[in-house]
N, C-alpha and C. Protein backbone atom coordinates (compact mmCIF):
# COMPACT_ATOMS: atom_id res chain seq x y z
N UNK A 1 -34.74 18.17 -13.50
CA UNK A 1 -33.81 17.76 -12.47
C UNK A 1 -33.49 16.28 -12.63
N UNK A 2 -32.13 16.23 -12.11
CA UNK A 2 -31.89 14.84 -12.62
C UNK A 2 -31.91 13.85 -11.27
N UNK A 3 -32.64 12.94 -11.72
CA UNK A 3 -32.97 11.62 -10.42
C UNK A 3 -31.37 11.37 -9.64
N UNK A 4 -31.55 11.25 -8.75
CA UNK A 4 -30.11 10.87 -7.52
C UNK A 4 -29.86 9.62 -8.18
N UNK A 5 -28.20 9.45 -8.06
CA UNK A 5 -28.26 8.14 -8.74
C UNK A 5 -27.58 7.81 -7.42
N UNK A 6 -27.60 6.36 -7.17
CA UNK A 6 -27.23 5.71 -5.96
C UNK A 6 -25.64 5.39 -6.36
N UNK A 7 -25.16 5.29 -5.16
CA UNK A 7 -23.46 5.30 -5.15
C UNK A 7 -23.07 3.75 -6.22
N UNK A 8 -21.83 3.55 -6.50
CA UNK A 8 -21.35 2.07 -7.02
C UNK A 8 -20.45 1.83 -6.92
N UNK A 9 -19.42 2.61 -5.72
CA UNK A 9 -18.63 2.08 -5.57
C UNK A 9 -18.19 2.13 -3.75
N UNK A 10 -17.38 1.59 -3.71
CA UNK A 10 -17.38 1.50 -1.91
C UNK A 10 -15.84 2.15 -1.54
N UNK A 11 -15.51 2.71 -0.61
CA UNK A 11 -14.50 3.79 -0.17
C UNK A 11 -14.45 2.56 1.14
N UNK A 12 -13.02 1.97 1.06
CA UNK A 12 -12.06 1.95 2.62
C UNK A 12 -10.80 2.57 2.84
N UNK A 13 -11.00 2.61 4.33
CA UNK A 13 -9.89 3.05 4.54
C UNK A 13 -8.56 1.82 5.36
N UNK A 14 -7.58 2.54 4.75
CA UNK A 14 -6.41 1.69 5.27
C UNK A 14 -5.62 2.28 6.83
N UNK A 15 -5.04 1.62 7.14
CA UNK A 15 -3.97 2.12 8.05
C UNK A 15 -3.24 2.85 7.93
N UNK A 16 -2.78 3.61 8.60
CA UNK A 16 -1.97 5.12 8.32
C UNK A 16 -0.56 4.56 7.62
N UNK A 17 0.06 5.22 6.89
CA UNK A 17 1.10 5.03 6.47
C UNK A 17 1.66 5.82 5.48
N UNK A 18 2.66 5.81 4.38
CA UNK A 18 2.61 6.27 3.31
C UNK A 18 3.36 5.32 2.54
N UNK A 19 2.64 5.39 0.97
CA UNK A 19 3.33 4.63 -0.31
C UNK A 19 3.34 5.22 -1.50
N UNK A 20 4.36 5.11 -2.26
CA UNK A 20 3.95 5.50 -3.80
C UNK A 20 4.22 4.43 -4.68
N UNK A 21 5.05 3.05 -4.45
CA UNK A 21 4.94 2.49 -5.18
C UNK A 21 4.53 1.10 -5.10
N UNK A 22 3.91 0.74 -5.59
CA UNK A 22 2.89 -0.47 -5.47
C UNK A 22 3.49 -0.94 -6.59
N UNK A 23 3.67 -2.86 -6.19
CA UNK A 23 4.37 -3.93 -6.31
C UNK A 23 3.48 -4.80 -7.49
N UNK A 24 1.99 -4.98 -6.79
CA UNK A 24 1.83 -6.23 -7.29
C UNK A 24 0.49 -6.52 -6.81
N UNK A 25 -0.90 -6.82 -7.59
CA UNK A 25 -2.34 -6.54 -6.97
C UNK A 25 -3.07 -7.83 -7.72
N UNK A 26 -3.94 -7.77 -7.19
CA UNK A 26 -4.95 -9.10 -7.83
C UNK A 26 -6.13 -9.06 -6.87
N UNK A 27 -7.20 -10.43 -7.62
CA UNK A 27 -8.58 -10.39 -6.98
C UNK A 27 -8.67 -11.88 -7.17
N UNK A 28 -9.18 -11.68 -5.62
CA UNK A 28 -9.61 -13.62 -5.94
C UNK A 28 -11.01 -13.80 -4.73
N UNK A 29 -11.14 -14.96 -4.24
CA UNK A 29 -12.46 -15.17 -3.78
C UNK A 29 -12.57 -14.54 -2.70
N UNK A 30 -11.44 -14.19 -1.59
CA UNK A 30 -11.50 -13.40 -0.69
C UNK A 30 -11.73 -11.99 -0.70
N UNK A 31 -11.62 -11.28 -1.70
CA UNK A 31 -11.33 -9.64 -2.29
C UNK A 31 -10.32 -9.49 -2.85
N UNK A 32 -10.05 -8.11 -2.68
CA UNK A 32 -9.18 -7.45 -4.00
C UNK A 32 -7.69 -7.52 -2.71
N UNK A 33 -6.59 -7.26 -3.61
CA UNK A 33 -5.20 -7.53 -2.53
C UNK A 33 -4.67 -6.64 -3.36
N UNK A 34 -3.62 -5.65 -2.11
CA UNK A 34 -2.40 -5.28 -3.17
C UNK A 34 -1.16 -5.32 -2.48
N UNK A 35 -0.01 -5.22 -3.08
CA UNK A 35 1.51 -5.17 -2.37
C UNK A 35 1.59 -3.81 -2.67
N UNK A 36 2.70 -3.69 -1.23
CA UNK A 36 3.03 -1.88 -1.85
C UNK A 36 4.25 -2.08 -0.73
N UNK A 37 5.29 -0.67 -0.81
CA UNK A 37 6.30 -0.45 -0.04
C UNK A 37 5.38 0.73 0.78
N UNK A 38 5.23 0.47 2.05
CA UNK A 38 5.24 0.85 3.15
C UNK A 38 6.03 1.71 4.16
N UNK A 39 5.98 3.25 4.42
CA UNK A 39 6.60 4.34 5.68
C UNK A 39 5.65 4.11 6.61
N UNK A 40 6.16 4.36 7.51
CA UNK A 40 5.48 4.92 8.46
C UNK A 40 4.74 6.83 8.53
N UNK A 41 5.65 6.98 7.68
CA UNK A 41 5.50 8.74 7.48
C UNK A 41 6.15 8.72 5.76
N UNK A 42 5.86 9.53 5.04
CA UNK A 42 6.10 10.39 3.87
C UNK A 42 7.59 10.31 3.85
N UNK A 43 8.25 9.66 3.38
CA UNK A 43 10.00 9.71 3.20
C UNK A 43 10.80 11.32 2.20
N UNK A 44 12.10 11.25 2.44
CA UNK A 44 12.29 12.65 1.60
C UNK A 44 12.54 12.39 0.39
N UNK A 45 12.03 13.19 -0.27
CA UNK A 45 11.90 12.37 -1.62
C UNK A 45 13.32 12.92 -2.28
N UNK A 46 13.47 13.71 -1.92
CA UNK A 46 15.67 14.24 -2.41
C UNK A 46 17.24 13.15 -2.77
N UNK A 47 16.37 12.06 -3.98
CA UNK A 47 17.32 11.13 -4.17
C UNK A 47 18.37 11.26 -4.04
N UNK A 48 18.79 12.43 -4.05
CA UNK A 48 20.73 13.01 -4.31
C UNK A 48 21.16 13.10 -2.90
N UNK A 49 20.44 13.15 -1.75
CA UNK A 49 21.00 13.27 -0.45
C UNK A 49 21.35 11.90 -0.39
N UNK A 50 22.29 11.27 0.01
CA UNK A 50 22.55 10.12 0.70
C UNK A 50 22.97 9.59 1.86
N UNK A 51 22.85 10.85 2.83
CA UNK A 51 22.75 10.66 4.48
C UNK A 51 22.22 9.80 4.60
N UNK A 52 22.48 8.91 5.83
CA UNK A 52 21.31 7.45 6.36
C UNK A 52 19.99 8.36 7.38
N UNK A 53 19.73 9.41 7.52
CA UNK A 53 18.90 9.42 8.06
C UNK A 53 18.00 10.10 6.58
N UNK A 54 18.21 10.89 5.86
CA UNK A 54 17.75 11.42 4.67
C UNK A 54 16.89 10.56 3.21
N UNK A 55 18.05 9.33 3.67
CA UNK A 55 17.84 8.71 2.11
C UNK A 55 16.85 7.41 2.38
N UNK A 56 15.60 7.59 1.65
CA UNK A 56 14.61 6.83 1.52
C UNK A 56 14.74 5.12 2.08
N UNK A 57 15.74 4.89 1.39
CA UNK A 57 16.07 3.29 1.58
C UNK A 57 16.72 3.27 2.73
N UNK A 58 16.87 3.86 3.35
CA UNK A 58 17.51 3.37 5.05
C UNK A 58 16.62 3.25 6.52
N UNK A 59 17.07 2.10 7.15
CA UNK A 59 16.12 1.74 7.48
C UNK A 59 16.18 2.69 8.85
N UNK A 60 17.08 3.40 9.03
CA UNK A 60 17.10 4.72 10.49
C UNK A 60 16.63 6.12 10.05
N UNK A 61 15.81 6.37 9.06
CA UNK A 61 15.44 7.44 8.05
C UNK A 61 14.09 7.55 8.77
N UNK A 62 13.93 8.69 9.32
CA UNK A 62 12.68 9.51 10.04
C UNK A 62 11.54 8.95 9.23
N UNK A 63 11.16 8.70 8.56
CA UNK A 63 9.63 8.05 7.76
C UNK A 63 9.85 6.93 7.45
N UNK A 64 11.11 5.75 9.00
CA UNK A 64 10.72 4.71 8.66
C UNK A 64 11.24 3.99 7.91
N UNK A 65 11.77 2.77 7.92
CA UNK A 65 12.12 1.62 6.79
C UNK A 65 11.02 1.29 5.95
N UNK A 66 11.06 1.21 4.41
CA UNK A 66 10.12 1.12 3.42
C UNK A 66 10.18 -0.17 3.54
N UNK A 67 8.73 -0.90 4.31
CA UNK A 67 8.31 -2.22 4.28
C UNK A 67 7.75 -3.11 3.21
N UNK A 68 7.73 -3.97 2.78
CA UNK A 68 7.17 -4.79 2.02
C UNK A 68 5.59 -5.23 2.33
N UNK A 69 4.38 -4.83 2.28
CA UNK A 69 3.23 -5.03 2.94
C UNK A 69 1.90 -5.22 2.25
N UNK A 70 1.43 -5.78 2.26
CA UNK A 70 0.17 -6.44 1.79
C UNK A 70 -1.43 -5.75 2.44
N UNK A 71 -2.32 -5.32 1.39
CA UNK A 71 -3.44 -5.04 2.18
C UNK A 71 -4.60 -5.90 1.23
N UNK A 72 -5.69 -6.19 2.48
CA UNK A 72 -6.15 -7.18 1.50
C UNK A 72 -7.56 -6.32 2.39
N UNK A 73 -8.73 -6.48 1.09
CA UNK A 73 -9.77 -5.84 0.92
C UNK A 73 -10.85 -6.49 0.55
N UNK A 74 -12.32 -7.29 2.17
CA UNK A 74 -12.61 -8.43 1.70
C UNK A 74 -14.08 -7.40 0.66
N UNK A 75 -14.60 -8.07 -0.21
CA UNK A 75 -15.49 -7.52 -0.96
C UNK A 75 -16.74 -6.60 -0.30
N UNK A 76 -16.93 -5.48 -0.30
CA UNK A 76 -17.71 -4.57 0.14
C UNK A 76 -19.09 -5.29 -0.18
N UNK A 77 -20.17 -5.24 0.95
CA UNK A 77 -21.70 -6.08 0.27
C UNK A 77 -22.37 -4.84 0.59
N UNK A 78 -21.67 -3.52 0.26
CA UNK A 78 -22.61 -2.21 -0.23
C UNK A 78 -22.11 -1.16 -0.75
N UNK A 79 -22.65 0.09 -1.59
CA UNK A 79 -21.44 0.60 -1.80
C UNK A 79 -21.65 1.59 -1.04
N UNK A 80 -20.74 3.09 -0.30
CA UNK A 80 -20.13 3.15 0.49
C UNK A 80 -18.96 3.54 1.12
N UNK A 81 -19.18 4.20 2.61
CA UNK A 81 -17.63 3.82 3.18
C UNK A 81 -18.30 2.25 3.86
N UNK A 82 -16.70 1.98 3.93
CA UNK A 82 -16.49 0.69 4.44
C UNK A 82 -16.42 0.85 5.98
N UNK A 83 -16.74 0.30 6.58
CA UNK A 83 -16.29 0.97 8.15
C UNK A 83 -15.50 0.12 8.96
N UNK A 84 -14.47 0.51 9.49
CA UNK A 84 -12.83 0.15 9.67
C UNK A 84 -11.69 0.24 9.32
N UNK A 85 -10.71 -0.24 9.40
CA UNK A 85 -9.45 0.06 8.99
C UNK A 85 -8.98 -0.95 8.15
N UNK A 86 -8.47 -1.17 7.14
CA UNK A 86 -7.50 -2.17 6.57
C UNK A 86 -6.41 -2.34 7.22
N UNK A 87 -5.74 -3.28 7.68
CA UNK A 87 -4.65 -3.69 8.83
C UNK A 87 -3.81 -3.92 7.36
N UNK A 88 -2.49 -3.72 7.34
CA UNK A 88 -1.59 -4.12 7.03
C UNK A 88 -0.85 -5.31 7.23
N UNK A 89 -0.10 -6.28 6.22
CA UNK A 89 0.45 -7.54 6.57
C UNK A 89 1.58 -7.88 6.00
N UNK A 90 2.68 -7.77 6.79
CA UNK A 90 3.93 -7.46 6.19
C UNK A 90 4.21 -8.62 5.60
N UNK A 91 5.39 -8.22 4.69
CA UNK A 91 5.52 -9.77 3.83
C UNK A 91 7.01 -9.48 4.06
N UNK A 92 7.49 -11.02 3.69
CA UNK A 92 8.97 -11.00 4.29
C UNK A 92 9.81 -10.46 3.09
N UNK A 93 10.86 -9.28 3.17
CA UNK A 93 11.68 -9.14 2.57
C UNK A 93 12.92 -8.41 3.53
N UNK A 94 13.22 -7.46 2.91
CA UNK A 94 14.51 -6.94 3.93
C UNK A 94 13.75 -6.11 4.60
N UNK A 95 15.01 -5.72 5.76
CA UNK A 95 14.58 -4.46 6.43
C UNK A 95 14.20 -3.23 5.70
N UNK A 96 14.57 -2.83 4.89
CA UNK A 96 14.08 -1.89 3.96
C UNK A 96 14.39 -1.68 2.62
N UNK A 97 13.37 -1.49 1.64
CA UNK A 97 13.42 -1.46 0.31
C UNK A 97 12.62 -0.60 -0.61
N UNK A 98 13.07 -0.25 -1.78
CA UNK A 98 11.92 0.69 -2.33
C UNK A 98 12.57 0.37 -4.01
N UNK A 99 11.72 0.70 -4.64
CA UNK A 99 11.55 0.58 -6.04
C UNK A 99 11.79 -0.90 -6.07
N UNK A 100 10.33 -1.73 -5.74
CA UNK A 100 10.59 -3.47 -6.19
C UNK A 100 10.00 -3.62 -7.25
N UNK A 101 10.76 -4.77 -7.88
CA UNK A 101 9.76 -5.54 -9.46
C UNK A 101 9.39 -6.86 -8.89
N UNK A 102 8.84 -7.41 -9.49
CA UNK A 102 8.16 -8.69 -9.27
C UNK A 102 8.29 -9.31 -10.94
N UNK A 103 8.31 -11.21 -10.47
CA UNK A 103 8.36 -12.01 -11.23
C UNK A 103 7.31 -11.75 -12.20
N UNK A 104 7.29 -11.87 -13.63
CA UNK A 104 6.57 -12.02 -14.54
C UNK A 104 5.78 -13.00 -14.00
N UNK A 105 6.01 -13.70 -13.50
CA UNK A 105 5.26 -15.67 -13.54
C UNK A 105 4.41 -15.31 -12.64
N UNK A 106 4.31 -14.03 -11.44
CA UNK A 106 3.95 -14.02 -10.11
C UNK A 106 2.79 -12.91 -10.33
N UNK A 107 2.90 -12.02 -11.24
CA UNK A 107 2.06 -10.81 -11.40
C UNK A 107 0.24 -11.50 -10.88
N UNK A 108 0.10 -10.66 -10.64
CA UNK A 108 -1.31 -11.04 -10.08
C UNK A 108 -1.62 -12.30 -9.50
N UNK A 109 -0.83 -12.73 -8.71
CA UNK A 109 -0.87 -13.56 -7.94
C UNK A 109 -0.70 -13.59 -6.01
């Protein structure tokens, strides 16, 4: 039988929301950070509809204007769930956006 091996990594959880595409991540003395576009709910993913309540990028679209938002993750001192929520921290861009790039110069920053 094989000896239990102890966990190594740590599980948090974030604030409810939904994303699929993430911007832009890094690690520095505070913890790990990432950017991502932000729903409130699961958007429709049916690019070809372009109704304003249907189409992803509008900001009167039932799952929400896709926010620009930051979660930052201070270093776990076990591994683990983490216990709490990751709060979200919006970063300024438009009212709503989806598929962003970021500066070469800025990546992990």
């Amino acid at each position: 039988k094989k000896p239990a091996q102890k966990s190594r990594y740590a599980t948090v959880r974030l604030a409810p929301g939904f994303s699929y595409h993430h911007v832009n991540a890094g690690e520095d003395d505070q913890g790990i950070w990432f950017d991502t576009i932000q729903y409130a709910r699961k958007p429709p993913l049916n690019m070809q509809d372009t109704s304003p309540v249907s189409n992803a990028m509008s900001a009167v679209a039932d799952s929400g204007p896709g926010e620009l938002t930051r979660f930052r993750v201070a270093p776990p001192v076990q591994a683990g769930a983490v216990p709490g929520l990751v709060e979200p921290i919006r970063l300024p861009g438009p009212v709503s956006m989806e598929m962003p790039v970021i500066s070469p110069g800025l990546t992990g920053r």
